[in-house]
N, C-alpha and C. Protein backbone atom coordinates (compact mmCIF):
# COMPACT_ATOMS: atom_id res chain seq x y z
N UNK A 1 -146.57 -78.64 -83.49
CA UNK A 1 -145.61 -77.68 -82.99
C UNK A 1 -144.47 -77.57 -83.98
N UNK A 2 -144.18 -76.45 -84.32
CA UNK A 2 -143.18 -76.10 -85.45
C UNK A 2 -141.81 -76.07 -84.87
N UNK A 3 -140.50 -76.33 -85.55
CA UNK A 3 -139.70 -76.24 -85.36
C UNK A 3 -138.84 -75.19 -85.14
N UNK A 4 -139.67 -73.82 -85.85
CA UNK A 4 -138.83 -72.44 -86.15
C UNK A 4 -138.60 -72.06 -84.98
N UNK A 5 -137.10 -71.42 -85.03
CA UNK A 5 -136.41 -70.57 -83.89
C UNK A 5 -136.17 -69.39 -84.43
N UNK A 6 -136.08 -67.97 -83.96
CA UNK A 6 -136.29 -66.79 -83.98
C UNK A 6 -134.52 -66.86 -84.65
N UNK A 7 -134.45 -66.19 -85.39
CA UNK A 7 -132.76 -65.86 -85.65
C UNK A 7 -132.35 -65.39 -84.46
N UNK A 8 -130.56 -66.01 -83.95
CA UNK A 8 -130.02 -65.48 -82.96
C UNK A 8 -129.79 -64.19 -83.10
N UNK A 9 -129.33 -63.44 -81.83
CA UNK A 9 -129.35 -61.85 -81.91
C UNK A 9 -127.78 -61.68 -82.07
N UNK A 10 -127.29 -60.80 -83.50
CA UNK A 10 -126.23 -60.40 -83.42
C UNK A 10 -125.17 -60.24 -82.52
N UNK A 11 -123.98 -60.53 -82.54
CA UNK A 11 -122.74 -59.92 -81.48
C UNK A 11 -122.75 -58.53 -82.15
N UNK A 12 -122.15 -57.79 -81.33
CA UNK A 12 -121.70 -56.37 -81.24
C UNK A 12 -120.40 -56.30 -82.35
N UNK A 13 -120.57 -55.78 -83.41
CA UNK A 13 -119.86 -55.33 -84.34
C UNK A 13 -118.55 -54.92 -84.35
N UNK A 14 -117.68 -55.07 -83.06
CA UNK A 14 -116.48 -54.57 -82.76
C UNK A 14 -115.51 -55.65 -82.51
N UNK A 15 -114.13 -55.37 -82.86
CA UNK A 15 -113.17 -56.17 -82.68
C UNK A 15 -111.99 -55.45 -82.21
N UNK A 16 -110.91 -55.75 -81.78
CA UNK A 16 -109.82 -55.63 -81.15
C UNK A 16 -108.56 -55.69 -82.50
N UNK A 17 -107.71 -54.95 -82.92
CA UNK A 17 -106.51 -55.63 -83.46
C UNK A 17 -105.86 -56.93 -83.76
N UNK A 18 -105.82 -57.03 -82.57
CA UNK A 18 -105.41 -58.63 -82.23
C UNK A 18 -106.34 -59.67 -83.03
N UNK A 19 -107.67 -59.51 -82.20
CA UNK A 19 -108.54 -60.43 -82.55
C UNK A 19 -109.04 -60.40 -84.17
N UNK A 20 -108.64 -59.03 -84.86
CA UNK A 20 -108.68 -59.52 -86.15
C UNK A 20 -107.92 -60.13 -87.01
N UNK A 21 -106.74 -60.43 -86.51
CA UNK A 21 -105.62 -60.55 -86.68
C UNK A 21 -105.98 -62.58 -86.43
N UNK A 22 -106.41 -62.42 -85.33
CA UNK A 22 -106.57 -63.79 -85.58
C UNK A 22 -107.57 -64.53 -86.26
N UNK A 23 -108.88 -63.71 -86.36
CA UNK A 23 -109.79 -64.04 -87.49
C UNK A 23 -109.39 -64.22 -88.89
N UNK A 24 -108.42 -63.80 -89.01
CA UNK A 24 -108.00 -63.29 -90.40
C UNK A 24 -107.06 -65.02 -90.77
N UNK A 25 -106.12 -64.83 -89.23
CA UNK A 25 -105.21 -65.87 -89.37
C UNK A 25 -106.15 -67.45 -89.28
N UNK A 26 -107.46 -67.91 -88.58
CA UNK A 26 -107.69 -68.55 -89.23
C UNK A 26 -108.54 -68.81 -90.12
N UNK A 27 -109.31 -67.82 -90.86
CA UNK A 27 -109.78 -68.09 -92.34
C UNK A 27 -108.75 -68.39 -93.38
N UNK A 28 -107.26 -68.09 -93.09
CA UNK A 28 -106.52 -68.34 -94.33
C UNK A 28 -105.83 -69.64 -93.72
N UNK A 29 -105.65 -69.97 -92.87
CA UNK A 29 -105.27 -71.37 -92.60
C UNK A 29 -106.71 -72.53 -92.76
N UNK A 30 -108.05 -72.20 -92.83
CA UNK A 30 -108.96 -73.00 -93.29
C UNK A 30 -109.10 -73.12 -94.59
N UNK A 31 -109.10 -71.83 -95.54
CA UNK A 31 -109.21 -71.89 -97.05
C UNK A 31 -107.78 -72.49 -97.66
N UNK A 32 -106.44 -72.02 -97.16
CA UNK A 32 -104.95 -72.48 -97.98
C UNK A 32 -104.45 -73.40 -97.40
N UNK A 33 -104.91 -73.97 -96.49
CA UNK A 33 -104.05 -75.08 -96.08
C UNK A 33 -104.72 -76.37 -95.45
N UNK A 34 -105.53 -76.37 -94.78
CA UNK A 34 -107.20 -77.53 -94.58
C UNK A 34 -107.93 -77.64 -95.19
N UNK A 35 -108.28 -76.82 -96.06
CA UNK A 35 -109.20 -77.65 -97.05
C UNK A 35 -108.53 -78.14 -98.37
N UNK A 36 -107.65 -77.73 -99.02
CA UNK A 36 -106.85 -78.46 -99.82
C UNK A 36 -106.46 -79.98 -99.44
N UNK A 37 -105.77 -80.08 -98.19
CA UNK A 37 -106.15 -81.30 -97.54
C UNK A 37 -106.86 -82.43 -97.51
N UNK A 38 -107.94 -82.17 -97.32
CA UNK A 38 -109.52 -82.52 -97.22
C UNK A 38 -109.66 -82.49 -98.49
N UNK A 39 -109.95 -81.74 -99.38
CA UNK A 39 -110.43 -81.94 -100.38
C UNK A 39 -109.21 -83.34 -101.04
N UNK A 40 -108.12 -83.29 -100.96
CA UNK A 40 -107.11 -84.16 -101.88
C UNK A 40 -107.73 -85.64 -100.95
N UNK A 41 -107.59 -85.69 -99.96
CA UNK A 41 -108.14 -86.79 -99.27
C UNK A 41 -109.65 -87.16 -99.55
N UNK A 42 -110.43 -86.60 -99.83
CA UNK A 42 -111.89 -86.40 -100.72
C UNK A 42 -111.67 -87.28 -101.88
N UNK A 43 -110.90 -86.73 -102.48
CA UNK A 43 -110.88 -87.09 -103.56
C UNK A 43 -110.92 -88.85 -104.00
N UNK A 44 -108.80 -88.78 -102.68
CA UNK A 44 -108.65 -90.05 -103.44
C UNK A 44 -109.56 -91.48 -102.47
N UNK A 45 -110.39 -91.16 -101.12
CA UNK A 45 -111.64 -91.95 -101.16
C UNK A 45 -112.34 -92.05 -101.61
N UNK A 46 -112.73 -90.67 -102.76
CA UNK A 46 -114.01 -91.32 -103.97
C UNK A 46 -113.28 -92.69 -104.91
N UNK A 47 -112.53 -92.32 -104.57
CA UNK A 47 -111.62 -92.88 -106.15
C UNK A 47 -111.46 -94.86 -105.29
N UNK A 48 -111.75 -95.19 -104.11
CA UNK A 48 -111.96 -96.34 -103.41
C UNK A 48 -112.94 -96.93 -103.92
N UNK A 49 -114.30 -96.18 -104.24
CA UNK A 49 -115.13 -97.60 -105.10
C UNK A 49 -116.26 -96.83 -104.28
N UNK A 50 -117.10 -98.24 -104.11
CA UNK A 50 -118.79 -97.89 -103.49
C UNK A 50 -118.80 -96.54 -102.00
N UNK A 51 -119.37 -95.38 -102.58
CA UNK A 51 -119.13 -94.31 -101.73
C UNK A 51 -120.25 -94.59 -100.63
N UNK A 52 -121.16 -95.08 -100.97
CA UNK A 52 -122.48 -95.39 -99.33
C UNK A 52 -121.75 -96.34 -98.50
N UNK A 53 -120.80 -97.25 -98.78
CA UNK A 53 -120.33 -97.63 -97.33
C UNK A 53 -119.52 -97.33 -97.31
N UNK A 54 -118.32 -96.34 -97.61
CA UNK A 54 -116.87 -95.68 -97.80
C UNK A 54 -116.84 -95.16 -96.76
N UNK A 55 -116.80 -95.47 -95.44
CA UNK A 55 -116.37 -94.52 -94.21
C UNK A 55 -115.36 -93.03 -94.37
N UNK A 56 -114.49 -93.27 -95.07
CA UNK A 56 -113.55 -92.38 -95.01
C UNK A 56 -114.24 -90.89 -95.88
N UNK A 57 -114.85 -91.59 -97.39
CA UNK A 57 -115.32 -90.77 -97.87
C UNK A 57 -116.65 -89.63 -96.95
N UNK A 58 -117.47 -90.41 -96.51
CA UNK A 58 -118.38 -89.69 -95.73
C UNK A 58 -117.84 -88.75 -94.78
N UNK A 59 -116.73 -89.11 -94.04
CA UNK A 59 -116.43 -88.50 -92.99
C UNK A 59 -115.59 -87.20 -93.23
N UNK A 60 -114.67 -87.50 -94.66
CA UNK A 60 -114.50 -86.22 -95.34
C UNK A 60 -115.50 -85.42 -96.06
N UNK A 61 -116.54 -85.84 -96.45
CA UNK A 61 -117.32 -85.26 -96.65
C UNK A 61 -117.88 -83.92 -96.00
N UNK A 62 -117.90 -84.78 -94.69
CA UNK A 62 -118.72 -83.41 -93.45
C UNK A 62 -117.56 -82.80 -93.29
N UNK A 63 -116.48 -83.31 -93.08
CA UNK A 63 -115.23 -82.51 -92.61
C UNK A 63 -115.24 -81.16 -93.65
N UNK A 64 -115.03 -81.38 -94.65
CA UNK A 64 -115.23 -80.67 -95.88
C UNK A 64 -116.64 -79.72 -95.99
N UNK A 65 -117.49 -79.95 -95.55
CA UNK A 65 -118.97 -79.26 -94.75
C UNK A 65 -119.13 -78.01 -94.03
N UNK A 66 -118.25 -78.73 -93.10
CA UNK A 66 -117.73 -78.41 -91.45
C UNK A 66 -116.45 -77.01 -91.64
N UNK A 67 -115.77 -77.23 -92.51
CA UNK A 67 -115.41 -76.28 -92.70
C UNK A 67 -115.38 -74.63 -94.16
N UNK A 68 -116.26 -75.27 -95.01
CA UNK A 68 -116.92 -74.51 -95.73
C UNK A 68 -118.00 -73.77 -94.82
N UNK A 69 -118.60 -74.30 -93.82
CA UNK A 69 -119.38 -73.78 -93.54
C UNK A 69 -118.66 -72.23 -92.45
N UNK A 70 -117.87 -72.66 -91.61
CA UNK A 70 -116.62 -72.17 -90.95
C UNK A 70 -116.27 -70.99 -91.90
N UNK A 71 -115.51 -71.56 -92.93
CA UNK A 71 -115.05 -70.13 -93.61
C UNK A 71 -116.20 -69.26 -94.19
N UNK A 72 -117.39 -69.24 -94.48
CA UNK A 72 -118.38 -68.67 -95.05
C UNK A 72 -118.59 -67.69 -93.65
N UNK A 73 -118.79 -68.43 -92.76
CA UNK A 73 -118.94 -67.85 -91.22
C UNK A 73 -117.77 -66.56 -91.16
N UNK A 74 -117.09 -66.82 -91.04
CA UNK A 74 -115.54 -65.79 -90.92
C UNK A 74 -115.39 -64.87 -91.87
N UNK A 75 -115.54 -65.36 -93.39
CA UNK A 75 -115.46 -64.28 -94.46
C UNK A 75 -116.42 -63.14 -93.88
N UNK A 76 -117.92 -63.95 -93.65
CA UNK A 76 -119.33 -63.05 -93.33
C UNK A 76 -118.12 -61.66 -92.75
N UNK A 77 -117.93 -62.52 -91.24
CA UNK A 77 -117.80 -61.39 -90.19
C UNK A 77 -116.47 -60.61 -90.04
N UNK A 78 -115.66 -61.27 -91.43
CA UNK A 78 -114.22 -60.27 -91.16
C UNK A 78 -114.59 -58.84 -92.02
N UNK A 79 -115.45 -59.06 -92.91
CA UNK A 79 -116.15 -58.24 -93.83
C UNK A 79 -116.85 -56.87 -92.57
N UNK A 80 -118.05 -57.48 -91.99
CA UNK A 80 -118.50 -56.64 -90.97
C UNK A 80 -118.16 -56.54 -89.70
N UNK A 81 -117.24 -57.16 -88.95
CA UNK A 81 -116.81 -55.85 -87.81
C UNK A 81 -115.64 -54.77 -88.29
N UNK A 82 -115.44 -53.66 -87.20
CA UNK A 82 -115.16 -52.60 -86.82
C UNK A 82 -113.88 -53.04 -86.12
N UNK A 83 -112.75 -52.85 -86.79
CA UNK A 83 -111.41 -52.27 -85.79
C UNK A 83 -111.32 -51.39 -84.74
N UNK A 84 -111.43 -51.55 -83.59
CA UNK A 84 -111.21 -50.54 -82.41
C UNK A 84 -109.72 -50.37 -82.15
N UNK A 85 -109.43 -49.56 -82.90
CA UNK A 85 -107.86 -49.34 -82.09
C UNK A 85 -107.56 -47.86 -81.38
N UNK A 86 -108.39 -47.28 -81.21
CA UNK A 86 -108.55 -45.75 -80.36
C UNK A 86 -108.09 -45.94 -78.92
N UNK A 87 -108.04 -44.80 -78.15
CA UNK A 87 -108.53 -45.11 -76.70
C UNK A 87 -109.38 -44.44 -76.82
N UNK A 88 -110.24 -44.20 -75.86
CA UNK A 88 -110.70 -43.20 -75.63
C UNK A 88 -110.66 -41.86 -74.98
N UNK A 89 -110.97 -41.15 -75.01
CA UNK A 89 -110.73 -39.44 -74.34
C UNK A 89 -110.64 -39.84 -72.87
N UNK A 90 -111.72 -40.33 -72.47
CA UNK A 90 -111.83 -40.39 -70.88
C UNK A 90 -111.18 -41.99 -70.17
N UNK A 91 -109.69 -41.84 -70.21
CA UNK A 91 -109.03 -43.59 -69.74
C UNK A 91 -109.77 -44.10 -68.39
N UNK A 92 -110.26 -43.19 -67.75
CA UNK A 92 -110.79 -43.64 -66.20
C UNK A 92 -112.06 -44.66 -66.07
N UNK A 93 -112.72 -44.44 -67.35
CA UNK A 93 -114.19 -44.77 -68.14
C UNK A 93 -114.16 -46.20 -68.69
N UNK A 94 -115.00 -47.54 -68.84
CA UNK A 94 -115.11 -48.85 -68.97
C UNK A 94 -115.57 -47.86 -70.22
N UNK A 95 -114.72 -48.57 -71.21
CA UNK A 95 -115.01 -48.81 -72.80
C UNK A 95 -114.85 -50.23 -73.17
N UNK A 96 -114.91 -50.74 -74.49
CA UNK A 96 -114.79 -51.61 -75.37
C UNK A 96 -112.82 -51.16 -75.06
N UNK A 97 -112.26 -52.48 -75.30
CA UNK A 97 -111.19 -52.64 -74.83
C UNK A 97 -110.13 -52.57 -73.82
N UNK A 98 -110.92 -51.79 -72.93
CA UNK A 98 -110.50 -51.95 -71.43
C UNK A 98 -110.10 -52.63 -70.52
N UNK A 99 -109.28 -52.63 -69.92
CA UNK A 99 -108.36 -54.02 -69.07
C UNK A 99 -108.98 -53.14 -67.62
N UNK A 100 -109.77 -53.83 -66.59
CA UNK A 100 -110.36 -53.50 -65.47
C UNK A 100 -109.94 -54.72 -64.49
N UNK A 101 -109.78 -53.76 -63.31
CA UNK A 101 -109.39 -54.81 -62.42
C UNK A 101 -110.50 -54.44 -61.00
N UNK A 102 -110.93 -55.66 -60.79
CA UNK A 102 -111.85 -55.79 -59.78
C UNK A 102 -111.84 -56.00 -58.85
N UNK A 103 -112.38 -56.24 -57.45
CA UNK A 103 -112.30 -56.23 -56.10
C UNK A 103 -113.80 -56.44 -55.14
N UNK A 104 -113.81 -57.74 -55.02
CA UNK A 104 -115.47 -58.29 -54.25
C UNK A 104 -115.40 -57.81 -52.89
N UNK A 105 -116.56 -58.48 -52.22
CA UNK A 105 -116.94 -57.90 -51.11
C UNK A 105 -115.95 -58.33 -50.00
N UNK A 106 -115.26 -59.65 -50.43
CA UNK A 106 -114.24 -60.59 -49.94
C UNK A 106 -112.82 -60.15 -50.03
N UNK A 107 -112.18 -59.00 -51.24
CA UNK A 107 -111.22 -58.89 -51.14
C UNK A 107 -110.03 -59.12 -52.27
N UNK A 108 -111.08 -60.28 -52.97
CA UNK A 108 -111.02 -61.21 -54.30
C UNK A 108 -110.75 -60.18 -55.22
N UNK A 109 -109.72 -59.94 -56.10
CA UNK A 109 -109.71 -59.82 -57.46
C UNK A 109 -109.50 -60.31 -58.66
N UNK A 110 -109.93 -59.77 -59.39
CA UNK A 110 -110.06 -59.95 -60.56
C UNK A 110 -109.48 -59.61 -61.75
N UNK A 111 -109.71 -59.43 -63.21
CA UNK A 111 -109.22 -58.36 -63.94
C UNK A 111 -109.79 -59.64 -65.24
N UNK A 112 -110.31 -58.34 -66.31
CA UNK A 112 -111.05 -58.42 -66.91
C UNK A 112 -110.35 -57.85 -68.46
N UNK A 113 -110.48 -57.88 -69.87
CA UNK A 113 -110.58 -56.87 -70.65
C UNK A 113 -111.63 -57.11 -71.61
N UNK A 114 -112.46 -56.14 -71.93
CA UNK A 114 -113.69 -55.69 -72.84
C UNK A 114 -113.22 -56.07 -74.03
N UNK A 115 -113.54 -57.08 -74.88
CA UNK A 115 -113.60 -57.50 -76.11
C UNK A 115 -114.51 -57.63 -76.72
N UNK A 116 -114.62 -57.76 -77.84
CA UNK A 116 -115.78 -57.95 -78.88
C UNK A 116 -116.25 -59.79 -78.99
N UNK A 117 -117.33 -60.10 -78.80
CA UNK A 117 -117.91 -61.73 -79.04
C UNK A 117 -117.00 -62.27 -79.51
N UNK A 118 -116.30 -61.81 -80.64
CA UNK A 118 -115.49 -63.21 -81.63
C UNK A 118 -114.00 -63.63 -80.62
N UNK A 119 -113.93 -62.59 -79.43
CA UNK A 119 -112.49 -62.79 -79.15
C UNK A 119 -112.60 -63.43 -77.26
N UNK A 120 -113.76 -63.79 -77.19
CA UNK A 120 -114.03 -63.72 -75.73
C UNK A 120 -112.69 -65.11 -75.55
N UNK A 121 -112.36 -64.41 -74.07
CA UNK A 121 -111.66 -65.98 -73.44
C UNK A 121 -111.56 -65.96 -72.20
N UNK A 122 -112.01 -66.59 -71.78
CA UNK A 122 -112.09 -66.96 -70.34
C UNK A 122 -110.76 -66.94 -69.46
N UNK A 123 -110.18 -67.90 -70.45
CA UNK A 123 -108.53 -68.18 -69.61
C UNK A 123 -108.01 -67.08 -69.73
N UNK A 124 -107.78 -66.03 -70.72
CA UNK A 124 -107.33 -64.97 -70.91
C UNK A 124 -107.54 -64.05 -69.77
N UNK A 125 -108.65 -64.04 -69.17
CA UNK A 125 -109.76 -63.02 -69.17
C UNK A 125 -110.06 -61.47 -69.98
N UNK A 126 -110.62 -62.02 -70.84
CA UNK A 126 -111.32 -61.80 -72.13
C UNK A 126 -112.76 -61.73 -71.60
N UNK A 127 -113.54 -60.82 -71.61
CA UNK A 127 -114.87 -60.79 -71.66
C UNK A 127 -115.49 -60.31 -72.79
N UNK A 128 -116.66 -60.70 -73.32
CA UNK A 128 -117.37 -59.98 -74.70
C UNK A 128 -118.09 -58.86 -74.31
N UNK A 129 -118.26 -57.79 -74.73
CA UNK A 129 -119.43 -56.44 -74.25
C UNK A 129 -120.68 -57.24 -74.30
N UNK A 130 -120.70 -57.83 -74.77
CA UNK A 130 -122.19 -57.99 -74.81
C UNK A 130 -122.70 -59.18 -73.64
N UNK A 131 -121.60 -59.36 -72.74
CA UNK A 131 -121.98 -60.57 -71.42
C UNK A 131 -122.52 -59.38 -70.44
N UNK A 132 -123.14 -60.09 -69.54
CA UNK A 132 -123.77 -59.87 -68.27
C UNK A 132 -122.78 -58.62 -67.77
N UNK A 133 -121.47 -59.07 -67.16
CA UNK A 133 -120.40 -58.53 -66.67
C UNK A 133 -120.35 -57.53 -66.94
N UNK A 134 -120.03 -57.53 -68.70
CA UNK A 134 -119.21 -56.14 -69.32
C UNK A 134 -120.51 -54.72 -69.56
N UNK A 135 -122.10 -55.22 -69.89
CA UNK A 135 -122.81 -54.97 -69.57
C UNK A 135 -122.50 -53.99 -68.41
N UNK A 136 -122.69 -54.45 -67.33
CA UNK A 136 -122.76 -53.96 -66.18
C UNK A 136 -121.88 -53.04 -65.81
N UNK A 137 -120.58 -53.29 -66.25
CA UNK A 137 -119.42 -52.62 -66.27
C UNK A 137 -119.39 -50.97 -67.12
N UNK A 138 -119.96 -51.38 -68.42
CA UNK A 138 -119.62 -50.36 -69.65
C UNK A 138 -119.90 -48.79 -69.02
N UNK A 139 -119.02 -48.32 -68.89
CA UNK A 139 -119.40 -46.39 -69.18
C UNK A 139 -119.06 -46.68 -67.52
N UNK A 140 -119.06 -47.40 -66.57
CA UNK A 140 -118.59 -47.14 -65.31
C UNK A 140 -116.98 -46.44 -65.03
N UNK A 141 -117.11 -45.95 -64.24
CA UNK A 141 -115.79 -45.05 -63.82
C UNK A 141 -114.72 -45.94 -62.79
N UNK A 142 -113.38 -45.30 -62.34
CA UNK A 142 -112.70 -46.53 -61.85
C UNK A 142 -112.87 -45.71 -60.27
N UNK A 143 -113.47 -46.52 -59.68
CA UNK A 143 -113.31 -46.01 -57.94
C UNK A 143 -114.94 -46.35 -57.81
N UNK A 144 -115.62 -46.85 -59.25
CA UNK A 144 -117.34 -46.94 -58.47
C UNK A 144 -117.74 -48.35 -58.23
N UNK A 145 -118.58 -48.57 -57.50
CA UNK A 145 -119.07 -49.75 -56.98
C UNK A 145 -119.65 -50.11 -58.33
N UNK A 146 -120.24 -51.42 -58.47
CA UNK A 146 -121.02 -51.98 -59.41
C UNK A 146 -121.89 -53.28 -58.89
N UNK A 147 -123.25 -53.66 -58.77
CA UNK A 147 -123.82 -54.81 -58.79
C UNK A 147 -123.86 -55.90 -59.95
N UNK A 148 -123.73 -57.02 -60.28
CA UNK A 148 -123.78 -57.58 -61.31
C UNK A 148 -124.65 -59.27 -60.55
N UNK A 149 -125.86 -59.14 -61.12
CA UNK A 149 -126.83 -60.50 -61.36
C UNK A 149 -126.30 -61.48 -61.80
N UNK A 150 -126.01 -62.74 -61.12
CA UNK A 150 -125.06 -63.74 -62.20
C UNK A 150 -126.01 -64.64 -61.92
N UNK A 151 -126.27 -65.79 -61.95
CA UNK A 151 -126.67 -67.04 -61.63
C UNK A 151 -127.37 -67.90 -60.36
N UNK A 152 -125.56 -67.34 -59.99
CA UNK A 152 -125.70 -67.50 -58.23
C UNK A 152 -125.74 -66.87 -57.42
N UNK A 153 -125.77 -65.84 -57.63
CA UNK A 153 -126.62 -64.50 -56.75
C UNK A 153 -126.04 -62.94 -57.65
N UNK A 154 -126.56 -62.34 -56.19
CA UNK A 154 -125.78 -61.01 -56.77
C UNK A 154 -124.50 -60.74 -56.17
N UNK A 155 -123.77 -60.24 -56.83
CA UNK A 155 -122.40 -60.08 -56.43
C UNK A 155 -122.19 -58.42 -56.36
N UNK A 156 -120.99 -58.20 -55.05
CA UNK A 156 -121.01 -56.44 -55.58
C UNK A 156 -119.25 -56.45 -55.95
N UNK A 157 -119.17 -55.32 -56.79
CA UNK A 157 -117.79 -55.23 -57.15
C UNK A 157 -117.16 -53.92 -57.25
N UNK A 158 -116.01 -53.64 -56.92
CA UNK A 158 -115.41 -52.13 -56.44
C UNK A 158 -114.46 -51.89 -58.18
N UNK A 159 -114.42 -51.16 -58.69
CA UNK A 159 -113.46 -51.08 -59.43
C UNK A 159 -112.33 -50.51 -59.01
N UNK A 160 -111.73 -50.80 -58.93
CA UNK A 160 -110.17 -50.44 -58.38
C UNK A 160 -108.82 -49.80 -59.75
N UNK A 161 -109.07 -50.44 -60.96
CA UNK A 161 -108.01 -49.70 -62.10
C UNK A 161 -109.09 -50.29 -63.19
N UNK A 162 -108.76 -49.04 -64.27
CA UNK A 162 -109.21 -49.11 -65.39
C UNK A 162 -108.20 -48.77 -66.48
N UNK A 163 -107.36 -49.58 -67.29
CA UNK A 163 -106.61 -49.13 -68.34
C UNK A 163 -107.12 -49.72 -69.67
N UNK A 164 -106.17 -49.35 -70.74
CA UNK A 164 -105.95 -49.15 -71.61
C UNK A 164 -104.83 -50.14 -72.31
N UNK A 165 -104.52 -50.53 -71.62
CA UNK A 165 -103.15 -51.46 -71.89
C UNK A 165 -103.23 -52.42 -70.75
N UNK A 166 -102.58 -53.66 -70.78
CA UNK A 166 -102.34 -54.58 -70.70
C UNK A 166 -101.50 -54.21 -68.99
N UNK A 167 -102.62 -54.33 -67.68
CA UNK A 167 -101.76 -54.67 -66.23
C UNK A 167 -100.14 -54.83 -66.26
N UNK A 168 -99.22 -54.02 -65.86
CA UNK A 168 -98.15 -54.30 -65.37
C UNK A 168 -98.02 -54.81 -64.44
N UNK A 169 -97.17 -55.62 -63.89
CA UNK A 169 -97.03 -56.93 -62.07
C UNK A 169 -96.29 -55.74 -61.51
């Protein structure tokens, strides 16, 4: 039995302002300011003597790994996504960047905004287009019902507001 796994399937090519903003902010805090670090600390554990039992050296080693590998990752994808900073024509409409606020069968709400993979956050509520949710959500209008398949069952959900900006209290 072989080991090969199918390449994972791309995230969705889109980003938010913000979120490039923070991609950006940490590829240059990994390349100008952590790995210089690491590397000077690299260094002066080679400079300790026998490197196969040098704990420190090894462990900078991967550290040093760990984040080459990181910035190669980030350069890739600051290169290929897409800035979304538009609205769109139709504000009533679930797009990519959309702040939606929800309402279960219970009463429960919610509120959501459509982000691109690299920016998802939970605590935020940040969702990626490409989850279950936003899925389900995308191109929906604000006043329509929606079903969404999760795990633990099916859930139904009312949309109640769809903006463009950031919920006022």
């Amino acid at each position: 039995m072989g080991r090969y796994r199918p390449p994972a399937k791309k995230g969705s090519p889109y980003i938010t302002a913000e979120g490039m903003a923070v991609l950006e902010q940490e590829l240059d805090y990994l390349w100008n300011k952590r790995r210089p670090l690491v590397v000077k600390a690299l260094s002066t554990a080679a400079a300790e003597g026998d490197r196969s039992e040098n704990a420190e050296y090894i462990y900078r080693k991967k550290e040093l790994g760990e984040i080459d590998r990181r910035v190669r990752f980030l350069s890739k994808r600051v290169d290929e996504v897409k800035v979304v900073s538009d609205t769109p024509k139709k504000t009533d409409q679930i797009f990519f960047g959309a702040w939606v606020e929800l309402e279960d069968d219970e009463g429960v709400k919610l509120q959501y905004r459509v982000v691109g993979p690299d920016e998802f956050d939970s605590d935020k509520g940040y969702i990626s287009m490409d989850s279950p949710v936003a899925t389900a959500l995308m191109k929906k209008l604000e006043g329509d019902d929606v079903t969404i398949t999760t795990p633990g069952g099916v859930i139904n959900y009312y949309i109640n507001r769809v903006q463009y900006k950031p919920f006022s209290s």
